[in-house]
Protein backbone atom coordinates (compact mmCIF):
# COMPACT_ATOMS: atom_id res chain seq x y z
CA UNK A 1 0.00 0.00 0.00
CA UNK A 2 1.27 3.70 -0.71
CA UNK A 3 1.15 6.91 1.41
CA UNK A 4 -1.24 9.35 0.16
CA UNK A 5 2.09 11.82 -0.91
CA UNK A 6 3.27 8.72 -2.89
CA UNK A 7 -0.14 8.31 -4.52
CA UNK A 8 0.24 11.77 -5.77
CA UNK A 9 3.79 11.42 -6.90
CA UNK A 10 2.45 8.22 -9.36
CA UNK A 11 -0.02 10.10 -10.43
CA UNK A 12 1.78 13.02 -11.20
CA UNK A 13 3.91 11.00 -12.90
CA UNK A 14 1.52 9.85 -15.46
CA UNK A 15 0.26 6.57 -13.35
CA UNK A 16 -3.50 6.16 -13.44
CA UNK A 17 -6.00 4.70 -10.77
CA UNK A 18 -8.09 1.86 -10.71
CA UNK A 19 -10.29 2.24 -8.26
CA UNK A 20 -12.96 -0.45 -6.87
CA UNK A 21 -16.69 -1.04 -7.53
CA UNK A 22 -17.65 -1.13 -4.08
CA UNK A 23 -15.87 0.53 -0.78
CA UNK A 24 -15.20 -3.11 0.49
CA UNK A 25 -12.34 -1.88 2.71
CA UNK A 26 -12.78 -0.42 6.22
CA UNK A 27 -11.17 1.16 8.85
CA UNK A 28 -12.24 1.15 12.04
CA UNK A 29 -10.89 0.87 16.20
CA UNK A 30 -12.08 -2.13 18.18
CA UNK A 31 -12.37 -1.12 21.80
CA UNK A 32 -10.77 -4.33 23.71
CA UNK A 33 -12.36 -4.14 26.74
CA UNK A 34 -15.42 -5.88 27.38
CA UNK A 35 -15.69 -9.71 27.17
CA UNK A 36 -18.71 -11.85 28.56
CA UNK A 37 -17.80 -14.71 30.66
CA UNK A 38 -20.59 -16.78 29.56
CA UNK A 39 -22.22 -15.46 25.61
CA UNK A 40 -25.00 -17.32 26.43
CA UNK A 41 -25.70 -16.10 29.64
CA UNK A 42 -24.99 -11.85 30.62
CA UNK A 43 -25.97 -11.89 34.06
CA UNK A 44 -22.55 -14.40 34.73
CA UNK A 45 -20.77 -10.87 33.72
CA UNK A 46 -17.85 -9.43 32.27
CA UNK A 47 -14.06 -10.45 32.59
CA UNK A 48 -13.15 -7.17 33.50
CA UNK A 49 -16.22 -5.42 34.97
CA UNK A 50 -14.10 -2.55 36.35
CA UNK A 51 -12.90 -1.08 32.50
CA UNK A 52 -14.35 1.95 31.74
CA UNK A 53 -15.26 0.89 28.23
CA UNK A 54 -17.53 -0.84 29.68
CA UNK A 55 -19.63 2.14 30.02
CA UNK A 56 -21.49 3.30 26.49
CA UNK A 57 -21.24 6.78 27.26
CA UNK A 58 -17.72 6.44 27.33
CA UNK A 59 -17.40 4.76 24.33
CA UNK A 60 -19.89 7.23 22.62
CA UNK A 61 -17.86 10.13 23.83
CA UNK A 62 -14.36 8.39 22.42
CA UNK A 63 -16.42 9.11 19.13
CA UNK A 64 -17.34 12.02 19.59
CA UNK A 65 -14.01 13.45 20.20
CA UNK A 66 -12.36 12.35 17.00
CA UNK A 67 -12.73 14.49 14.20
CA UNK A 68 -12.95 12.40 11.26
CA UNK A 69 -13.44 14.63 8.66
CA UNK A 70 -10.08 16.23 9.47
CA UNK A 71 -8.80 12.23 9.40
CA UNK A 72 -10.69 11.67 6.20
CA UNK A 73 -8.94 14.70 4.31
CA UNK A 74 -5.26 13.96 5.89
CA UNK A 75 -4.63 10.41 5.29
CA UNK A 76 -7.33 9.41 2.38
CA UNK A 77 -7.59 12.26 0.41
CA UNK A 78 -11.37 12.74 1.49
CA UNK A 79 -12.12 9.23 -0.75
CA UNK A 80 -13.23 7.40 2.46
CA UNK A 81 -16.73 7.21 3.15
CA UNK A 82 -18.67 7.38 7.15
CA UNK A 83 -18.99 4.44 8.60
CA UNK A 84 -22.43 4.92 9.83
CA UNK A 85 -22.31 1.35 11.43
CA UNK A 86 -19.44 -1.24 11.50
CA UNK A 87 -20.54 -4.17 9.18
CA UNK A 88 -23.51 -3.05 7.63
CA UNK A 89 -24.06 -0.87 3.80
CA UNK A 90 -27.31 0.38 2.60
CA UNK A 91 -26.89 -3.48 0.14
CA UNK A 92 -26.85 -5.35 3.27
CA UNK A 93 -29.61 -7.63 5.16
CA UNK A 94 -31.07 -4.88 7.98
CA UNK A 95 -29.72 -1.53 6.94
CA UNK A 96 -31.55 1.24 8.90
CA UNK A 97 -31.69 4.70 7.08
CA UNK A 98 -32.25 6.12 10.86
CA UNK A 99 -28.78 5.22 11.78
CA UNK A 100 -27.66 7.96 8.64
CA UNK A 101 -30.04 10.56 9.93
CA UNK A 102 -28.69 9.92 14.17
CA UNK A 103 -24.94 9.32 13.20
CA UNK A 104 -23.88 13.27 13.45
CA UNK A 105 -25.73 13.58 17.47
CA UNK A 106 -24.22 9.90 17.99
CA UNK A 107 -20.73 9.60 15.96
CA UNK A 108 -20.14 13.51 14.92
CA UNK A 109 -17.19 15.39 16.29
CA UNK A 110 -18.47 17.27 19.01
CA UNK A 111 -15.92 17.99 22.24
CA UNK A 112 -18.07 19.47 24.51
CA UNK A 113 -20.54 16.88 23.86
CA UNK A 114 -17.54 14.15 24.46
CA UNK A 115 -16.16 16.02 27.86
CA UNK A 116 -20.21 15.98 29.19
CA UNK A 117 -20.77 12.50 28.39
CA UNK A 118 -17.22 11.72 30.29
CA UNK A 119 -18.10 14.16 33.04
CA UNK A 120 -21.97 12.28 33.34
CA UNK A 121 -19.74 8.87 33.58
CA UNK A 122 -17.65 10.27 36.53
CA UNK A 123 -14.63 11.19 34.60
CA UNK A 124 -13.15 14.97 35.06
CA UNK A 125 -9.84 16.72 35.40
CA UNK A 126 -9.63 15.90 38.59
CA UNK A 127 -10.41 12.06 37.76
CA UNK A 128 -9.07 11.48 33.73
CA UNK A 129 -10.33 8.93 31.86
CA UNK A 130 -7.33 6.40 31.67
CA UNK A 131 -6.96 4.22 28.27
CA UNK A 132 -4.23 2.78 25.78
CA UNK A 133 -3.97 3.31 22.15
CA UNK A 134 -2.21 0.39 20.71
CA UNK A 135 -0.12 1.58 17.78
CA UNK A 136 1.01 -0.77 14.96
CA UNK A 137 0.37 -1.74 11.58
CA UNK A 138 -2.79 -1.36 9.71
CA UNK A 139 -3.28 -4.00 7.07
CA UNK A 140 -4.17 -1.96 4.04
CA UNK A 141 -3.68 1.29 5.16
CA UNK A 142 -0.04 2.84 5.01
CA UNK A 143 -0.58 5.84 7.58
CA UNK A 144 -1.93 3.01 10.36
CA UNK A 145 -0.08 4.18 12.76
CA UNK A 146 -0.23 7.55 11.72
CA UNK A 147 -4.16 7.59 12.51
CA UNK A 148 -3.78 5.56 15.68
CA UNK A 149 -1.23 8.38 17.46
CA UNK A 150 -3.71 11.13 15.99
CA UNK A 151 -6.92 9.48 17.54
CA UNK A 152 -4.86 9.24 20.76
CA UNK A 153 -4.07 13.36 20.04
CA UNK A 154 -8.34 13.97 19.58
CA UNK A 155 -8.87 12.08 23.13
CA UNK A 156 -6.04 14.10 25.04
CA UNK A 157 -7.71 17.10 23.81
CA UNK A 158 -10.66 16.02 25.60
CA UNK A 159 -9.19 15.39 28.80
CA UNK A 160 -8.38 11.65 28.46
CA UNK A 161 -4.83 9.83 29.51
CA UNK A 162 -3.55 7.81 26.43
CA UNK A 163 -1.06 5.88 26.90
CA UNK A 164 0.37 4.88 23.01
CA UNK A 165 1.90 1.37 23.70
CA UNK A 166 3.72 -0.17 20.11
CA UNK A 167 2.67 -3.68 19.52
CA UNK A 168 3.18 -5.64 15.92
CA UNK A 169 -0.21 -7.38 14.92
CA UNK A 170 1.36 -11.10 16.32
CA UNK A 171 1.49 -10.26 19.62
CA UNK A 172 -1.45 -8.17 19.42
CA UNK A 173 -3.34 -11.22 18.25
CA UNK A 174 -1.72 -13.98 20.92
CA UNK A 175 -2.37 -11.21 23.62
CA UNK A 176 -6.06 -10.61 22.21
CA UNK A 177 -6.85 -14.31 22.01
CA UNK A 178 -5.66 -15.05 26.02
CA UNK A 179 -8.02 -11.53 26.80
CA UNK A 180 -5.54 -10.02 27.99
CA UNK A 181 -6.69 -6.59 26.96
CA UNK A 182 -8.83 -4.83 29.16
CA UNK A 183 -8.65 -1.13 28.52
CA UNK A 184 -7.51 -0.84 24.67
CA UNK A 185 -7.97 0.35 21.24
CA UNK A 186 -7.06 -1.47 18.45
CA UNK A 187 -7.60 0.25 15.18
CA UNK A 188 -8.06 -2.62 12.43
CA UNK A 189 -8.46 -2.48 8.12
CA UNK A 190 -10.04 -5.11 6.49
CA UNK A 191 -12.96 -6.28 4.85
CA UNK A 192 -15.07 -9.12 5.37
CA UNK A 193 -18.80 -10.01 4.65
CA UNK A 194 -21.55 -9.12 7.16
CA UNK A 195 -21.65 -11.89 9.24
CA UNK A 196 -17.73 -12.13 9.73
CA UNK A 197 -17.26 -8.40 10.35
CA UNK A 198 -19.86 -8.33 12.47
CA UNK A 199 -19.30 -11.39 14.44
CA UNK A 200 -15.60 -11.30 14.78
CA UNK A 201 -15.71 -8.08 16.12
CA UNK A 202 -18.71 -8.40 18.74
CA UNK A 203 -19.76 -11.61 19.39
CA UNK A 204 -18.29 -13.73 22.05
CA UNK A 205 -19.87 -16.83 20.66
CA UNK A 206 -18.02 -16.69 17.25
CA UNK A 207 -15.07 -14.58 17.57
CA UNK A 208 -11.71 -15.90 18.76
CA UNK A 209 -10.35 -14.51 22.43
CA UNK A 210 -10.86 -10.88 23.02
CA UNK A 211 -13.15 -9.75 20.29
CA UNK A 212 -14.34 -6.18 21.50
CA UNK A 213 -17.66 -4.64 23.02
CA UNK A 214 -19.99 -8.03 23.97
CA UNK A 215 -23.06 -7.14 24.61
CA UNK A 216 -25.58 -10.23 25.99
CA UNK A 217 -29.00 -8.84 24.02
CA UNK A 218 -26.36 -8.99 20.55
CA UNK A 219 -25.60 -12.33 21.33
CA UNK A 220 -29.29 -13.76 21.47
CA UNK A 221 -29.91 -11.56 18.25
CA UNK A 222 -26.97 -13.37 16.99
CA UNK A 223 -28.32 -17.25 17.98
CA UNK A 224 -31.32 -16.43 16.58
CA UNK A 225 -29.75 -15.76 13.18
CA UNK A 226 -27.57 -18.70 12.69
CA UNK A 227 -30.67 -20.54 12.35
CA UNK A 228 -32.98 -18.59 10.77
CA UNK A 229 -33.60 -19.16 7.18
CA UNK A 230 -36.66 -16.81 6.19
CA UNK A 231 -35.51 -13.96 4.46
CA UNK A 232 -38.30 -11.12 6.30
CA UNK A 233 -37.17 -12.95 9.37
CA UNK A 234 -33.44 -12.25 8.89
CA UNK A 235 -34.09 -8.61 8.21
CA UNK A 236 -35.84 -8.32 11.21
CA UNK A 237 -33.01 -10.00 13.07
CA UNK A 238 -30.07 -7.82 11.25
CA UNK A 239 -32.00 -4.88 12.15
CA UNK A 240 -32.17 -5.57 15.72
CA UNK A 241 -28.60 -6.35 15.44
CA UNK A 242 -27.50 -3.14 13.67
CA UNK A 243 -30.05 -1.18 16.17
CA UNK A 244 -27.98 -3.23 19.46
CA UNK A 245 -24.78 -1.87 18.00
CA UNK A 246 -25.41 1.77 16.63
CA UNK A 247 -26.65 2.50 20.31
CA UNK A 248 -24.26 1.03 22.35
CA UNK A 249 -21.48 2.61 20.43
CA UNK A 250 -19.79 -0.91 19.95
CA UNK A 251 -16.51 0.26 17.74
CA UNK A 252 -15.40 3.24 16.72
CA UNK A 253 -16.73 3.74 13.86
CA UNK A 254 -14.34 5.60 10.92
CA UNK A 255 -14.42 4.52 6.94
CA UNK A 256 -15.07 2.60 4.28
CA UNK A 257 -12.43 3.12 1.74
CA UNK A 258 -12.33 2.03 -1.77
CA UNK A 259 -9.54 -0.45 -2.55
CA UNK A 260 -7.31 1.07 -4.74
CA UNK A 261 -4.35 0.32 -7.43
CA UNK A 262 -1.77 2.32 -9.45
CA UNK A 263 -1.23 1.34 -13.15
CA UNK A 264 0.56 2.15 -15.95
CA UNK A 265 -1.66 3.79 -19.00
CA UNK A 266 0.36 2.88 -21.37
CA UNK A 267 0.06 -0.97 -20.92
CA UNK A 268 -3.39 -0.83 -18.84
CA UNK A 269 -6.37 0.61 -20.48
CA UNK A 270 -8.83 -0.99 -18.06
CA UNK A 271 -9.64 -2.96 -14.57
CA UNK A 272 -12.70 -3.21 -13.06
CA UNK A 273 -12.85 -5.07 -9.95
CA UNK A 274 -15.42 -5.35 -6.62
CA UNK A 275 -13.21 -4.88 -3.99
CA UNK A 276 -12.49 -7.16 -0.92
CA UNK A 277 -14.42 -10.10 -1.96
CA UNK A 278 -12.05 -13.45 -1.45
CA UNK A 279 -9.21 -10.17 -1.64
CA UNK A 280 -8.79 -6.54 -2.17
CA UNK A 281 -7.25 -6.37 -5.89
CA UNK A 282 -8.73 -9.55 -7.66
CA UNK A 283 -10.41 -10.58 -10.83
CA UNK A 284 -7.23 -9.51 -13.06
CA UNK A 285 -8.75 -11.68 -15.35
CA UNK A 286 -11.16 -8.55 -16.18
CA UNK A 287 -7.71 -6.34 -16.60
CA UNK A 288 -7.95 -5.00 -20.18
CA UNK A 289 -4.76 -4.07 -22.55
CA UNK A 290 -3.91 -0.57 -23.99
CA UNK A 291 -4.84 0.35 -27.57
């Protein structure tokens, strides 16, 4: 993948882009915090019931306070496209139109908003909110760490004490799978279908170790699906879902990006690809020659 200022210097060069059909791609930070003991049954608790991720109006006010625009415009060019809910497209089974019209009062940069929800959850100047930012690697997107040091600047503006703690995505993933994260954000890029980025992100049932926000009434939503067949049925079900998620402020939510790749005119005239299906850059077979 290629910095932004190297994108710029191909193209000024006389390289061309061929950009994706769909913004398969994402980017988004998975708070590693909050991990039922039992999926099947919330009242058993959380591993760490003392995080203060646990709280939603935490979480909601980590959104709040990072100005993605501004992140948008620095490290994509302004190409990526909101996130209005982790998972889920206006294509997809159970796409609410509400969650568009509610992202700005729920997701949208708003400080004072962010330092009153903190405030409401007992956290002030005398009493800072106390998190980790882990910075490493972003699969798919060069300025990863980049993005993970500037969230952590957006949430010391608010009041809250980041600790940045480097990490390469191995032992990130052997620490996430023995939980040991309690208090962290890890800011991932990928793509996946609905049921694997939604799952392997939330659910403690089908994800592997530490997985991010679980959340018992997502879980039952979730049961219910893997056996349900009738399409009104699942729509219903991926509604409820997306609804479970939007208002609990799950992840923090940032992009969908199209997937991206610099060619030569001169020897391709054409490539038109969907974008993070079985991988981001496939179907070369549809690459067409230059005349």
């Amino acid at each position: 993948t290629l910095f932004r200022s190297l994108l710029k210097q191909a193209q000024a060069s006389g390289m061309k882009l061929a950009r994706s059909i769909i913004p398969g791609l994402r980017i988004m930070g998975s708070f590693q915090c909050c991990y039922l003991n039992d999926a099947k049954d919330g009242s058993k608790g959380y591993k760490y019931p003392d995080t203060p991720l646990l709280d939603a109006r935490v979480r909601k006010a980590l959104n709040k306070a990072v100005n993605k625009d501004e992140l948008n415009k620095a490290f994509f060019g302004g190409k990526g496209m909101p996130m209005y809910l982790n998972s889920f497209l206006p294509t997809r089974e159970g796409w609410n139109p509400d969650w568009e019209k509610r992202y700005a009062e729920e997701y949208g940069y708003d400080t004072n908003a962010a330092k009153a929800l903190l405030a409401q959850a007992g956290y002030t100047a005398d009493k800072p909110l106390k998190t980790t930012v882990l910075v490493t690697p972003v699969p798919g997107v060069a300025a990863g760490p980049d993005i993970e040091e500037a969230i952590a600047g957006y949430w010391r503006a608010i009041g809250v004490n980041v600790e940045l703690q480097p990490a390469d995505n191995a032992e990130i993933s052997a620490k996430n799978k023995a939980f040991t994260y309690s208090n962290h954000l890890w800011v991932r890029g990928t793509g996946a279908n609905q049921w694997t980025g939604t799952t392997v992100y939330n659910s403690a049932q089908y994800g592997t170790g530490g997985n991010g926000v679980n959340n018992a009434d997502f879980e039952k939503v979730v049961s219910e699906l893997t056996v349900t067949y009738d399409e009104k049925k699942r729509e219903e079900l991926w509604r409820k879902a997306g609804d479970i998620m939007f208002n609990t402020h799950m992840t923090l939510s940032l992009f969908w990006l199209p997937a991206e790749a610099v060619v030569n005119p001169t020897i391709v005239g054409d490539w038109k690809f969907p974008g993070t299906l079985t991988g981001t850059w496939t179907h070369v077979q549809n690459i067409k020659a230059a005349r």
